[in-house]
Protein backbone atom coordinates (compact mmCIF):
# COMPACT_ATOMS: atom_id res chain seq x y z
CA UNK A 1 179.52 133.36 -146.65
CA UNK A 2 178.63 134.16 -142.77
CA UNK A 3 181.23 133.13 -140.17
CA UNK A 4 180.31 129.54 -138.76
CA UNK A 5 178.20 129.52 -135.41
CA UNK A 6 180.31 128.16 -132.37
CA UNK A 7 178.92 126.14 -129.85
CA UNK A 8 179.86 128.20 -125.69
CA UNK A 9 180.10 126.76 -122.93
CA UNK A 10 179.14 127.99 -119.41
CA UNK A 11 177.83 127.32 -116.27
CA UNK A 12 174.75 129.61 -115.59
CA UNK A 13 173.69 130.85 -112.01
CA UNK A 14 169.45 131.25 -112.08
CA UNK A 15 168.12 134.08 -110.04
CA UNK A 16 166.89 131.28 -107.57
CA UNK A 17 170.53 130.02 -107.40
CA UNK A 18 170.16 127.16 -109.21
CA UNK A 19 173.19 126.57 -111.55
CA UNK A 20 173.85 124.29 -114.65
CA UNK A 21 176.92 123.58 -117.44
CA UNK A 22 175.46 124.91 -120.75
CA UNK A 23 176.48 123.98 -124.00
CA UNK A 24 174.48 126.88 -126.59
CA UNK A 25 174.87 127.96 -130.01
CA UNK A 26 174.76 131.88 -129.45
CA UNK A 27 172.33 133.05 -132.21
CA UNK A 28 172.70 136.61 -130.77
CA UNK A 29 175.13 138.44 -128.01
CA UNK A 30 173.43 140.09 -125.36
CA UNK A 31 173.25 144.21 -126.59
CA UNK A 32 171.02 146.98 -125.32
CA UNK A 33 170.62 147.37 -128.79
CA UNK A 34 166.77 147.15 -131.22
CA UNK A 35 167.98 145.20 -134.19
CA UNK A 36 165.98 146.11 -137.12
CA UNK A 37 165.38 146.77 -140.78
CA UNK A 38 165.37 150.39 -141.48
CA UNK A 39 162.38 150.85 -144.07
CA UNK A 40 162.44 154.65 -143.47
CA UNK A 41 162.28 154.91 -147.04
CA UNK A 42 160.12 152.46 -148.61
CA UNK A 43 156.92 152.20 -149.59
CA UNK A 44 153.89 150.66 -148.06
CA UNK A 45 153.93 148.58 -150.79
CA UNK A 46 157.86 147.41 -150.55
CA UNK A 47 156.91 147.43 -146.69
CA UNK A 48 154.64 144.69 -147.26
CA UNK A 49 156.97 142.75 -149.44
CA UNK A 50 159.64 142.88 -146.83
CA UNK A 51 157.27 141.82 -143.84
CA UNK A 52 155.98 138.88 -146.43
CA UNK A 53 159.39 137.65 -147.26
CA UNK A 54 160.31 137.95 -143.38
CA UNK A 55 157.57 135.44 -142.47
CA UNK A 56 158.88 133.15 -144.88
CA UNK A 57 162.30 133.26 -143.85
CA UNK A 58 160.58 132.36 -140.09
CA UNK A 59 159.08 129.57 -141.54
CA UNK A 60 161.50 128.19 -143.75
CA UNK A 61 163.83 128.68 -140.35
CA UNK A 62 161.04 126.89 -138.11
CA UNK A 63 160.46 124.30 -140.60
CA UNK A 64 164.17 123.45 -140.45
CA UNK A 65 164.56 123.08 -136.85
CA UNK A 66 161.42 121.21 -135.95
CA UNK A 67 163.10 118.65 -139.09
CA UNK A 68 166.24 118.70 -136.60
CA UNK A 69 164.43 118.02 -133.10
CA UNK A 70 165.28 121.59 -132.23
CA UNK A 71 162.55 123.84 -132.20
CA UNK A 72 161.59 123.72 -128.33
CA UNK A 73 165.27 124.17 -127.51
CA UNK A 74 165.29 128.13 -127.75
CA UNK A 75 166.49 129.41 -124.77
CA UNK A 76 167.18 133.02 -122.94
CA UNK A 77 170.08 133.47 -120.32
CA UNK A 78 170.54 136.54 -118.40
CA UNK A 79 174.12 138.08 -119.25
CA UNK A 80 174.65 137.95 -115.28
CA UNK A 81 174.17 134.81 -114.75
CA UNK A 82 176.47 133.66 -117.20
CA UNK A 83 180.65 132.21 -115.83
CA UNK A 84 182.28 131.18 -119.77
CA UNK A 85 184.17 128.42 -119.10
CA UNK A 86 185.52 127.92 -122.75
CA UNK A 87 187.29 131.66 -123.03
C-alpha cells in the first residue's frame, strides 16, 4: 500500500504578480529529475507490452477522474512562486 496523498496549501505568486490561496493534491514534487522506466534490457517485444499497458493505466486513470469532475483540474505551479502556508 502507497502512502495516502495530502492535500497543500499555499498561496502562489504568478510571474505577472497575480497571487491566489491554493489547495492541491501534489501528484509529483518539483525535481530536475526525468522519471522513467528503464527498459534498457527488454525486448522490442516486452517494450511494446509495457508502452500498451502504460496507455491503459492513462486511461483507466483519465476515465476515473473525468467520473469525479476532475479531469480539467490538472494544474502546473512554478516552485518559485510557491509560499506553503500549511508547513
Amino acid at each position: 500500500m502507497t502512502a495516502r496523498k495530502k492535500v497543500k496549501n499555499f498561496i502562489y505568486t504568478k510571474s505577472n504578480g497575480d497571487r491566489s490561496n491554493r489547495s492541491v493534491i501534489v501528484l509529483r514534487p518539483p525535481s530536475n529529475l526525468y522519471l522513467g522506466l528503464d527498459v534498457t534490457d527488454c525486448s522490442s517485444t516486452e517494450i511494446e507490452d509495457i508502452l500498451d499497458g502504460i496507455e491503459q493505466a492513462d486511461k483507466c486513470r483519465d476515465e476515473v477522474f473525468e467520473s469525479l469532475g476532475v479531469n480539467s483540474r490538472w494544474r502546473s505551479f512554478k516552485q518559485e512562486g510557491i509560499e506553503w502556508t500549511d508547513e
